[in-house]
Protein backbone atom coordinates (compact mmCIF):
# COMPACT_ATOMS: atom_id res chain seq x y z
CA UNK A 1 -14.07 -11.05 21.40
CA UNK A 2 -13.23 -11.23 17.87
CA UNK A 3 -15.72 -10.25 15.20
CA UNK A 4 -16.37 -12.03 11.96
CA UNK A 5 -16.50 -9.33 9.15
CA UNK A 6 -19.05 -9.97 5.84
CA UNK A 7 -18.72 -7.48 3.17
CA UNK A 8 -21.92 -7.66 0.62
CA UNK A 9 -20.99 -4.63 -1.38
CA UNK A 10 -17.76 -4.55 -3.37
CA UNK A 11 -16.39 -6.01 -7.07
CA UNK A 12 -13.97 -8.52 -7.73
CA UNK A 13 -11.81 -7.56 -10.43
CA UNK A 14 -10.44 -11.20 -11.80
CA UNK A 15 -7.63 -10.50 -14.47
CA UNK A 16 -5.20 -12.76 -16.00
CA UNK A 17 -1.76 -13.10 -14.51
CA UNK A 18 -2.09 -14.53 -11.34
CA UNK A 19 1.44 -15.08 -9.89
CA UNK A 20 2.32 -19.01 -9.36
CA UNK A 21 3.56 -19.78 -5.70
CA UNK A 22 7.63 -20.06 -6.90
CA UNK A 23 9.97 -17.45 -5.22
CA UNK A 24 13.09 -16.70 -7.45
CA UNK A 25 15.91 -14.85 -5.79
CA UNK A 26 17.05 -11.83 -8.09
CA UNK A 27 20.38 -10.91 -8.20
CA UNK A 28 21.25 -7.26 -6.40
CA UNK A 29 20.57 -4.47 -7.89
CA UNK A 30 22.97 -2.19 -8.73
CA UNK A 31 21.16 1.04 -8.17
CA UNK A 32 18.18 1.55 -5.58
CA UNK A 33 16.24 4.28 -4.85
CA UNK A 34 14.40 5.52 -1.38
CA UNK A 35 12.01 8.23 -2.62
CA UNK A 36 10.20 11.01 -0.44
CA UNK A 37 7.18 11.20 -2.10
CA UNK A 38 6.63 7.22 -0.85
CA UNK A 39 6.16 8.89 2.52
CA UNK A 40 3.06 11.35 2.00
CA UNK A 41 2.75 14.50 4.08
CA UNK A 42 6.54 14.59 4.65
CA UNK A 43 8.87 17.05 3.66
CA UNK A 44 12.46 15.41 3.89
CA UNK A 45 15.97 16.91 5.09
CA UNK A 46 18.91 15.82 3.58
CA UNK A 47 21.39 13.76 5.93
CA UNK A 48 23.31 12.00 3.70
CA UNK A 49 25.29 13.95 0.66
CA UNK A 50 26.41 12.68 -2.45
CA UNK A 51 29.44 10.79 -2.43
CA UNK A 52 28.42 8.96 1.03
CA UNK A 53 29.28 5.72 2.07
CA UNK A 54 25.90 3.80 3.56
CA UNK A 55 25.32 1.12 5.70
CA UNK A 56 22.47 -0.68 5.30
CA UNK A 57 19.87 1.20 7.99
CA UNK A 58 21.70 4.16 7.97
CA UNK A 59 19.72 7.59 7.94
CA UNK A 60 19.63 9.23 4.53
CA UNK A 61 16.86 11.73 5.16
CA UNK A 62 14.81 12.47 8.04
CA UNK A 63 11.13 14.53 8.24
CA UNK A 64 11.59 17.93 8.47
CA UNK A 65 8.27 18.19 11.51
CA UNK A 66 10.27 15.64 13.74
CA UNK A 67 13.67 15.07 13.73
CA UNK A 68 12.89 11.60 15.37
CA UNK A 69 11.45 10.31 12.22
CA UNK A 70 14.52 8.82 9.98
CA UNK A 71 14.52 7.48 6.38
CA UNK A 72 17.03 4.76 6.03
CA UNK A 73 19.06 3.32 2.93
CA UNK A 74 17.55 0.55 2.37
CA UNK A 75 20.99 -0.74 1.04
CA UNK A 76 24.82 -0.77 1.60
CA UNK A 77 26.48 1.67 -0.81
CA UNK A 78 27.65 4.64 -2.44
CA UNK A 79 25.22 7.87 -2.09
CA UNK A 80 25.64 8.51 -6.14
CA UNK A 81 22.77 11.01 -6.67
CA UNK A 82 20.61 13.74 -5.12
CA UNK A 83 17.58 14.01 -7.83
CA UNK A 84 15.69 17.26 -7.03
CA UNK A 85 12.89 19.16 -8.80
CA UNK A 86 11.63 22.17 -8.48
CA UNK A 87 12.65 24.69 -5.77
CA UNK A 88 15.39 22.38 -4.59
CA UNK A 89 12.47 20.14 -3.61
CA UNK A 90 14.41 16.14 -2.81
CA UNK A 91 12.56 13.94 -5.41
CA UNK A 92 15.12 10.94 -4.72
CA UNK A 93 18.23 9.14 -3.16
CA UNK A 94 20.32 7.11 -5.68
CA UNK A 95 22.49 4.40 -3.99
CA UNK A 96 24.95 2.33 -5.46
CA UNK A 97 24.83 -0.91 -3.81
CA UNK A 98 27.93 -2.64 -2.99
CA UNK A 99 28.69 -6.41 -4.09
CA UNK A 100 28.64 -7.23 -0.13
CA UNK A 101 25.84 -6.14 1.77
CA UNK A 102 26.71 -4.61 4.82
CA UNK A 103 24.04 -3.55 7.88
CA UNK A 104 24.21 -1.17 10.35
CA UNK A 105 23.79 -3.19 14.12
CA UNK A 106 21.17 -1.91 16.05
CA UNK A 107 21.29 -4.98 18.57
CA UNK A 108 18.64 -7.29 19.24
CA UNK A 109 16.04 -6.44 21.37
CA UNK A 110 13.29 -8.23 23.70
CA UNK A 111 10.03 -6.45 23.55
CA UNK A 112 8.60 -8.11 26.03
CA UNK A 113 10.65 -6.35 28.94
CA UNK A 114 10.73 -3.23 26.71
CA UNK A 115 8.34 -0.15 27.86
CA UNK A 116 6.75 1.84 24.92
CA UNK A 117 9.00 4.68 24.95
CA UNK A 118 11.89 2.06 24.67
CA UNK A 119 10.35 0.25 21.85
CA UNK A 120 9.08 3.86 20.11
CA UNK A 121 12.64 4.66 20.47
CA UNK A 122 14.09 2.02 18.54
CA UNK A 123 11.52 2.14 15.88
CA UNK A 124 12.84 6.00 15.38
CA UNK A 125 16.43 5.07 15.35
CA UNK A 126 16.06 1.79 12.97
CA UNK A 127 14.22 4.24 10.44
CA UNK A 128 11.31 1.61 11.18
CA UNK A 129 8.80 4.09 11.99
CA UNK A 130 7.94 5.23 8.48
CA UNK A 131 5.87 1.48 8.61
CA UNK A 132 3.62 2.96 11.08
CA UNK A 133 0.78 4.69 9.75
CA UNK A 134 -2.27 6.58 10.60
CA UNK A 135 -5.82 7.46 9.90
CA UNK A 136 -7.13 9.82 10.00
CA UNK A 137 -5.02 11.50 6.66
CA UNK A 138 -3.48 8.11 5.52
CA UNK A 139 -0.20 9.35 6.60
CA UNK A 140 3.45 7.92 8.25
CA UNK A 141 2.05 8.48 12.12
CA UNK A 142 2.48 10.59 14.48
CA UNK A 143 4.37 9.77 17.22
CA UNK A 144 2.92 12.48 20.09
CA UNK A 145 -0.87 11.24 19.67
CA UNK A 146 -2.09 7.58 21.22
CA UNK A 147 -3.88 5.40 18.75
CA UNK A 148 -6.67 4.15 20.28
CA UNK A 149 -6.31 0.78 18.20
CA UNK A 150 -3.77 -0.99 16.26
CA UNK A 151 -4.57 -2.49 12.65
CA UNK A 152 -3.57 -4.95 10.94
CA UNK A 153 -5.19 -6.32 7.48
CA UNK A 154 -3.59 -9.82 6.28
CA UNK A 155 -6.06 -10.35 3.75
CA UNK A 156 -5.32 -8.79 0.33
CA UNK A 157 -8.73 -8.82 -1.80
CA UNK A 158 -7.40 -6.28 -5.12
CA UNK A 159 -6.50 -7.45 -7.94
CA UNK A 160 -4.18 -10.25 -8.41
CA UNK A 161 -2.77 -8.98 -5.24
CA UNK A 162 0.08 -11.01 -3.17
CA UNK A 163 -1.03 -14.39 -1.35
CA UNK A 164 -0.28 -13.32 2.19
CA UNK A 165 -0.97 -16.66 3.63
CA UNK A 166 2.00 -17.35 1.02
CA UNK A 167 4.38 -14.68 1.45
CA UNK A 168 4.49 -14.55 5.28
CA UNK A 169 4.62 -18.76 5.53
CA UNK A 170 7.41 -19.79 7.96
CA UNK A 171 7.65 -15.62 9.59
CA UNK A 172 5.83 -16.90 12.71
CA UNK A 173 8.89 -15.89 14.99
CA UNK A 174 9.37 -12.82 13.59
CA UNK A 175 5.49 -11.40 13.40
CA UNK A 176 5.16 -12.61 16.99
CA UNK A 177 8.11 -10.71 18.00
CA UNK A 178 6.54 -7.47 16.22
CA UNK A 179 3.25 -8.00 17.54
CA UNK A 180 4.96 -7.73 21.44
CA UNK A 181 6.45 -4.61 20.52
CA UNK A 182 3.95 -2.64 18.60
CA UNK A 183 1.27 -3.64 20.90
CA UNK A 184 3.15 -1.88 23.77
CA UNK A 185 2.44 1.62 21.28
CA UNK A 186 -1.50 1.03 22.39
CA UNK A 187 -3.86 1.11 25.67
CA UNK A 188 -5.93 -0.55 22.97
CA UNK A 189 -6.29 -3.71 20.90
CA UNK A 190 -4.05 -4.97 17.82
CA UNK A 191 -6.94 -6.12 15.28
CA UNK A 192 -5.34 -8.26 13.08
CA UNK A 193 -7.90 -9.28 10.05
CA UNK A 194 -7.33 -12.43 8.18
CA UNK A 195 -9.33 -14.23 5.11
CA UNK A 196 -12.28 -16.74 6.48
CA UNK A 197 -10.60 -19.93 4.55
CA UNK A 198 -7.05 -18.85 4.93
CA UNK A 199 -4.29 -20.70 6.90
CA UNK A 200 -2.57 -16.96 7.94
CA UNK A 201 0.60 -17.33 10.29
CA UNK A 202 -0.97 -14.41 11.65
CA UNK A 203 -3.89 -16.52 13.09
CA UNK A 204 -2.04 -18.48 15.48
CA UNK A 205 -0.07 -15.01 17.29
CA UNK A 206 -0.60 -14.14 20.57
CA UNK A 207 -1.67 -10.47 21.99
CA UNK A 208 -4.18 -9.91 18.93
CA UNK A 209 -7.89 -9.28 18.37
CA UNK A 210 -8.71 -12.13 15.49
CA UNK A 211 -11.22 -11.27 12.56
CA UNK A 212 -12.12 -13.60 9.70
CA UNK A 213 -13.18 -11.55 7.01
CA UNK A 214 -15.07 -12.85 3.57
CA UNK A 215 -16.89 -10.66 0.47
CA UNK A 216 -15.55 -8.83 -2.42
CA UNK A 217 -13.05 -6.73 -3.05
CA UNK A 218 -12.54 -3.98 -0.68
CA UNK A 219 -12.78 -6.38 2.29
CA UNK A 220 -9.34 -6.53 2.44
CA UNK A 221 -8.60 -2.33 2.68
CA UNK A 222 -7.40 -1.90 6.44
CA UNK A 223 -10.57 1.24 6.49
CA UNK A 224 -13.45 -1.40 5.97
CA UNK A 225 -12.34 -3.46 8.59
CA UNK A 226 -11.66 -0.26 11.09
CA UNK A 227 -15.45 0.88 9.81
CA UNK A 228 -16.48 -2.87 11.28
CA UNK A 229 -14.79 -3.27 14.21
CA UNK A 230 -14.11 0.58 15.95
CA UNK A 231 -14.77 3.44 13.55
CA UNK A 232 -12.72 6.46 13.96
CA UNK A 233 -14.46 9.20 15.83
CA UNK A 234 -13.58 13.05 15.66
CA UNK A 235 -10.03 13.07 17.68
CA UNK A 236 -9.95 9.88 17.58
CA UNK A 237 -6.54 8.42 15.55
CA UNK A 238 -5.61 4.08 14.80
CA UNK A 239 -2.51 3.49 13.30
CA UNK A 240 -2.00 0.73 10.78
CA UNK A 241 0.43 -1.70 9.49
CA UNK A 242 0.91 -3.97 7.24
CA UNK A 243 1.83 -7.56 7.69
CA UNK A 244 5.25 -7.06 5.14
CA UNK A 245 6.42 -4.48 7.30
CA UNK A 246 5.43 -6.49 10.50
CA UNK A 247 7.80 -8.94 9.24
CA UNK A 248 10.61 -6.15 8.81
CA UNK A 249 9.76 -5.37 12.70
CA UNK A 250 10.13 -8.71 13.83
CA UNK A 251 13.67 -9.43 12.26
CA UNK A 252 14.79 -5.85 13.42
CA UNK A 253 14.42 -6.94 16.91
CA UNK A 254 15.16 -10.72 16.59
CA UNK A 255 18.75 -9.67 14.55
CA UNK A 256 19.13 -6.34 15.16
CA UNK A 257 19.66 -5.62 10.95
CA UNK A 258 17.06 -3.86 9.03
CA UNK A 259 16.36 -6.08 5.90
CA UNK A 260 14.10 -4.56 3.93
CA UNK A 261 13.99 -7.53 1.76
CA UNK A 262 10.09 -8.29 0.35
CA UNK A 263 8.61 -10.97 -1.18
CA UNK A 264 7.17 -9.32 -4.26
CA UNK A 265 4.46 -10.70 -6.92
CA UNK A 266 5.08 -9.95 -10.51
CA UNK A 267 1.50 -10.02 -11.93
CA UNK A 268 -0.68 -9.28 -15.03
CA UNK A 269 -0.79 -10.88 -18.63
CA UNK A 270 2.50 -8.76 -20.08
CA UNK A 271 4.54 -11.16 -17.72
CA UNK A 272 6.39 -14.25 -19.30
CA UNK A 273 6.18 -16.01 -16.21
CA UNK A 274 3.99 -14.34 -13.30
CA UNK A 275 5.48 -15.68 -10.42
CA UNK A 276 7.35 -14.31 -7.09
CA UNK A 277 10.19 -12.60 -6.43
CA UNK A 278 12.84 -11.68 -3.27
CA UNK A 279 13.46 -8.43 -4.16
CA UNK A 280 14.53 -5.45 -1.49
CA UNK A 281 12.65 -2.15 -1.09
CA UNK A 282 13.41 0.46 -4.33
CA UNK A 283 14.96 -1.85 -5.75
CA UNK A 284 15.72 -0.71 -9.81
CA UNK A 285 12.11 -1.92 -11.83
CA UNK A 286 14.11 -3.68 -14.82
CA UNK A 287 16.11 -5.64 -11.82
CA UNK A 288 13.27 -7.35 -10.60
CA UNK A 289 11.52 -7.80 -14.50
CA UNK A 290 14.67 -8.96 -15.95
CA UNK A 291 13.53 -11.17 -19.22
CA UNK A 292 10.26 -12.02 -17.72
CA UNK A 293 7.96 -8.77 -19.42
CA UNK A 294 6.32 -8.46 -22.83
CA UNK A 295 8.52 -4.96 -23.35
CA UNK A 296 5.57 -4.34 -26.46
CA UNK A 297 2.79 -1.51 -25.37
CA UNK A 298 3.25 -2.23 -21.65
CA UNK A 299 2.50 -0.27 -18.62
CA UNK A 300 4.48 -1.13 -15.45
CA UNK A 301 2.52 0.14 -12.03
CA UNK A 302 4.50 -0.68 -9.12
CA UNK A 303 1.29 -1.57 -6.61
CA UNK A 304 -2.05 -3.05 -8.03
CA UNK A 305 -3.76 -2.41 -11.07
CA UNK A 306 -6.51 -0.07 -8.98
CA UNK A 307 -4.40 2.31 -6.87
CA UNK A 308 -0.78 1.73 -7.91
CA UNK A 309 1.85 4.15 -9.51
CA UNK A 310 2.50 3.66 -13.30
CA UNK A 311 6.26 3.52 -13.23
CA UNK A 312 9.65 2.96 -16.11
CA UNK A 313 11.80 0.24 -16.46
CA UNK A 314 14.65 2.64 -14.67
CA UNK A 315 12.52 3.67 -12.04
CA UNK A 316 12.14 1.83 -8.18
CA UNK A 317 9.83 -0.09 -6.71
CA UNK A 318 7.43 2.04 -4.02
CA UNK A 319 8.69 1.38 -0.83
CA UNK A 320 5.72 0.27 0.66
CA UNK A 321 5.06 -2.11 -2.57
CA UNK A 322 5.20 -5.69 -2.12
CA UNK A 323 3.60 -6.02 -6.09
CA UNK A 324 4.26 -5.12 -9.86
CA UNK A 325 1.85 -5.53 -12.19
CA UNK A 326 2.26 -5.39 -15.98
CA UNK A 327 -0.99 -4.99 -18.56
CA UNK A 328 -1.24 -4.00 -21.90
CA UNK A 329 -1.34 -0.25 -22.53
CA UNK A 330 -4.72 1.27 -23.49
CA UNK A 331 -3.69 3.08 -26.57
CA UNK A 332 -6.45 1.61 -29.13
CA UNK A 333 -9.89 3.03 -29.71
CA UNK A 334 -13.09 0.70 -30.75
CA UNK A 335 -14.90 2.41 -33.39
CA UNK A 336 -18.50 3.05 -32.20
CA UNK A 337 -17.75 0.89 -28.86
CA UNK A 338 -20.56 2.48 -27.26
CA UNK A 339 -23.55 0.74 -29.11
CA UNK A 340 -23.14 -2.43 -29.45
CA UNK A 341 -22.44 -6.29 -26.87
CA UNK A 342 -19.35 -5.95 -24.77
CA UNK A 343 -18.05 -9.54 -23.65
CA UNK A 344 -14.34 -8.67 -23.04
CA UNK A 345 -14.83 -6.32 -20.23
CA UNK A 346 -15.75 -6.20 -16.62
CA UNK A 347 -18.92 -4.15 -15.96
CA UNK A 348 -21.35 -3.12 -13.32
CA UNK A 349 -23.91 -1.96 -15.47
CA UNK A 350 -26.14 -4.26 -17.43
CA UNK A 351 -26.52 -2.21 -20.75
CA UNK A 352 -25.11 -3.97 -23.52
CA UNK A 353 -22.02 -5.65 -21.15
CA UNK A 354 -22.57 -8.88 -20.00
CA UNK A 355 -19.34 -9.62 -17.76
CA UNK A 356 -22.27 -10.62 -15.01
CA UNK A 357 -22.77 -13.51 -16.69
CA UNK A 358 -19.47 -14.83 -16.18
CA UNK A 359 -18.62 -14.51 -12.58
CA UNK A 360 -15.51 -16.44 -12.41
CA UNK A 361 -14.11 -15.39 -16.13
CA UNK A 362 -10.69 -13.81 -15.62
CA UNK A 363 -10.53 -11.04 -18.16
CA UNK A 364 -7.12 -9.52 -19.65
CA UNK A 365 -7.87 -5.96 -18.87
CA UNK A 366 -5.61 -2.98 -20.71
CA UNK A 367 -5.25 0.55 -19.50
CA UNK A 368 -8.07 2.52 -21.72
CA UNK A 369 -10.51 4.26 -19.62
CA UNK A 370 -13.49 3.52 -22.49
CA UNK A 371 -14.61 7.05 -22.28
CA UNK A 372 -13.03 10.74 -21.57
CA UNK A 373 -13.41 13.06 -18.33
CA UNK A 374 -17.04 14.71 -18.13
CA UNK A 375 -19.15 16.27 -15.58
CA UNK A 376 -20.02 13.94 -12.37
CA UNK A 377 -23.00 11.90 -13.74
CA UNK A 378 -25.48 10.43 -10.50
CA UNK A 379 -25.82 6.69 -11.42
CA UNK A 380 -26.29 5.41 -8.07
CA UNK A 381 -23.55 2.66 -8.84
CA UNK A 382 -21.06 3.96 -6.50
CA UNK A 383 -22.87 2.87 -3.25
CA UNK A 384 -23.39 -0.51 -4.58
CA UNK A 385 -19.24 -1.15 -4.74
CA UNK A 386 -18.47 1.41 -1.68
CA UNK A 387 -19.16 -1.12 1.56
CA UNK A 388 -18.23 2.15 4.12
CA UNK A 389 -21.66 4.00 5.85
CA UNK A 390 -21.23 6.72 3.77
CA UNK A 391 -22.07 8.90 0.80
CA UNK A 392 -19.06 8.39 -1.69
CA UNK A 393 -20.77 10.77 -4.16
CA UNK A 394 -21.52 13.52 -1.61
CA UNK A 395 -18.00 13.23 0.10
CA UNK A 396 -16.16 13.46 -3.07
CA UNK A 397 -18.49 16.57 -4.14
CA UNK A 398 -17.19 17.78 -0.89
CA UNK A 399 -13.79 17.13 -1.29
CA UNK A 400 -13.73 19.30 -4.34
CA UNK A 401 -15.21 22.12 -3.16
CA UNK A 402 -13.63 22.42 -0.24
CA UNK A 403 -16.17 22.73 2.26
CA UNK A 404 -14.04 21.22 5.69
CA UNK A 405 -17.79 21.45 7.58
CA UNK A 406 -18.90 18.70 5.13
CA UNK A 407 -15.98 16.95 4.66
CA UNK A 408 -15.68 15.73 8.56
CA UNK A 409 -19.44 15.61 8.49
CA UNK A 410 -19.90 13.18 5.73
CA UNK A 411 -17.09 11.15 6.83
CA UNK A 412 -13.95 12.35 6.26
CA UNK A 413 -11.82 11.02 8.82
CA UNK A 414 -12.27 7.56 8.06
CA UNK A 415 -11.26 7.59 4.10
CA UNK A 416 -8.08 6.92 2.78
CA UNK A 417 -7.46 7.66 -1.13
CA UNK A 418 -7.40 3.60 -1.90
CA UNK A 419 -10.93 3.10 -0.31
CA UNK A 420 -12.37 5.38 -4.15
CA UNK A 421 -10.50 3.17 -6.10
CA UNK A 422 -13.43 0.83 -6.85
CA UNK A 423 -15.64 3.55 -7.41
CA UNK A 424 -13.30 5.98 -9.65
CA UNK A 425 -12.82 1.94 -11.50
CA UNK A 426 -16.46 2.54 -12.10
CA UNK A 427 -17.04 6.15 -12.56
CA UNK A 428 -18.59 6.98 -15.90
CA UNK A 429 -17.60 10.47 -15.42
CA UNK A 430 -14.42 9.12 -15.85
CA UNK A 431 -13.16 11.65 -12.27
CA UNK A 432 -10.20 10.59 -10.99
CA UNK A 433 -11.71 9.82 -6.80
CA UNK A 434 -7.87 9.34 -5.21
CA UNK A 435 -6.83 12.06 -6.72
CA UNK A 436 -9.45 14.10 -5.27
CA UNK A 437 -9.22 12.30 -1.69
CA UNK A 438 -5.88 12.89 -1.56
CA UNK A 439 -5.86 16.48 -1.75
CA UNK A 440 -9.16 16.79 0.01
CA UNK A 441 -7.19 14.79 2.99
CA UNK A 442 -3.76 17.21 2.95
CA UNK A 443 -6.21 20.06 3.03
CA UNK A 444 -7.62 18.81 5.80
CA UNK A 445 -4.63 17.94 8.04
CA UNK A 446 -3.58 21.25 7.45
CA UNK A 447 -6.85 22.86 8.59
CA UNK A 448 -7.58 20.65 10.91
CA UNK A 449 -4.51 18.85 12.28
């Protein structure tokens, strides 16, 4: 039975530069980029060497804990560069695409009369596993434990994030045909999550759990809705996808080709025109902004304003990211902007900021924090923008110290880093929460497993 999911606690962050519903089709790039670090917790070995002629699909790295787990170009083209950092470590794969796309044939498929192993197997050999992922940890999944549930969120609640309901419109065939494999990777439900007004393709897909979910901003992150309908339990592991790479599932076994082409929004005040784009995965940034950004005092984060990466014209889009945003860059200082009315800026608190007045105001937001790092301060405010049943301040106090006994106590199994975006939005301490839940996370899948 399908559960309807109300989120009271939460903030809705409305900011100029809402993307109009127009798709223009960018020309190719001419340089992409699949990066390792897109793919937390894995530590990449090199298949393809510089000077290596790609299909599109073909393996370029693959995880160094199981060989099964391949990273695919997400182009057809020349390997041109290797960039590494320290230690040798691979920091990215340069390909130079060529003028005709060519893809690798991995032959369609019918996942109905397909057992799991069969479909796990061609998820490993397309390089389409990477799409899977898992909580705990909030990393690519692992393919030797059983989720006990499948997750799917197609309702996107941050900030001037992508209209699903938009970007997925006429992918019916293809989700369906994803939905019949993945859901042969689970003795459990696929909970797919939808908004409570929308008109999702999703909603009409057979072999999936339905859930209409309404409230603020995070409603939409995949961990409130797994908090609502089966929290995680100690041992207990869900995996999680998202409805963009759904769609790249689908056409992999309807055409046998893995197109990793997205539907991207381009979003935020510094854009011309914020509108939508067909871009593919790592694509090259000043590709897909080409004469469309204000290039004065502007920072690029490829993701959403809240838990994005900040990013250079001649860097990639994440390859997970189906959004760019572009806002001014916080680089000015009010002079005694502590003391006196603040109209021009979204607030929780009620001293001197009256943003609550103005519920449906879109604001045009810049980059400056409004205050420098400082000792944690206990407001109380966190809890009322953290909908999850449990202590954000305690965990994160937790997380820093390092006490594993706490950490799973107080909840940290079912956290992702994105879920202390809100509150680290917030924070008058000015801490920076992913950061923290990040490493608090790697530390414990390394203690822990």
């Amino acid at each position: 039975m399908s559960k309807d999911i109300r989120i009271k606690k939460g903030l809705d962050i409305k900011l100029v530069g809402q993307a109009e519903k127009t798709t223009t089709s960018i020309n190719l790039s001419s340089v992409y980029a699949v990066k390792p670090e897109d793919f937390h917790g894995i530590v990449p070995k090199l298949v393809a060497k510089e000077g290596a002629e790609v299909k599109a699909g073909e393996t370029l790295f693959y995880s160094k804990s199981d060989e099964r787990i391949l990273f695919t170009s997400p182009v057809s083209g020349k390997v041109t560069e290797v960039i590494r950092g320290a230690r040798r470590k691979v920091l990215a794969v340069k390909i130079t695409a060529d003028t005709n796309q060519v893809h690798k044939d991995f032959g369609t498929k019918n996942a109905t009369s397909m057992s799991a192993e069969e479909v796990k197997n061609h998820l490993f050999t397309s390089g389409c596993w990477p799409f899977v992922k898992q909580r705990p940890y909030d990393v690519v999944a692992n393919p030797n434990q059983a989720p006990k549930a499948i997750f799917i969120s197609a309702y996107a609640s941050a900030p001037l994030a992508a209209d699903l309901d938009y970007t997925l419109a006429g992918k019916e065939a293809e989700l369906q045909a994803a939905i019949d494999a993945i859901s042969k990777l689970t003795d459990g439900k696929v909970h797919v999550s939808v908004g409570a007004n929308s008109n999702s393709p999703l909603s009409g897909l057979k072999g999936i759990e339905l859930h209409k979910v309404s409230g603020p901003h995070p409603s939409g992150n995949v961990s409130t809705q797994i908090a609502k309908i089966d929290p995680i339990n100690k041992g207990e592991v869900v995996w999680v996808v998202t409805p963009q790479d759904i769609v790249v599932i689908g056409e992999l076994f309807l055409t046998g080709k893995l197109n990793l082409t997205r539907t991207v929004a381009l979003t935020g005040s510094q854009f011309k025109n914020p509108q939508y784009v067909s871009a593919i995965a790592g694509a090259t940034i000043s590709d897909v902004t080409a004469n469309n950004l204000n290039d004065d005092n502007t920072r690029i984060i490829s993701g959403n304003v809240l838990s994005g990466k900040e990013v250079k014209e001649d860097e990639f889009l994440g390859y997970y990211d189906n959004q760019i945003t572009a806002i001014p860059e916080g680089d000015d200082y009010e002079f005694f902007g502590w003391n006196k009315p603040i109209f021009n800026k979204i607030s929780t608190s009620r001293a001197l900021t009256f943003s609550w007045l103005t519920p449906n105001k879109k604001f045009d937001l810049n980059t400056n924090t409004n205050g420098e790092h400082r000792a944690f301060v206990v407001t109380g405010s966190y809890e009322q923008v953290f909908p999850l049943d449990i202590y954000p301040m305690q965990l994160l106090k937790a997380f820093m110290y390092k006490d594993l006994d706490e950490m799973e106590a107080l909840g940290g199994y079912e956290i992702a880093p994105e879920d202390f975006a809100l509150t680290e939005f917030i924070c008058v301490s000015k801490q920076p929460h992913q950061k923290i839940i990040r490493e608090g996370l790697d530390l414990m899948r390394e203690e822990l497993g």
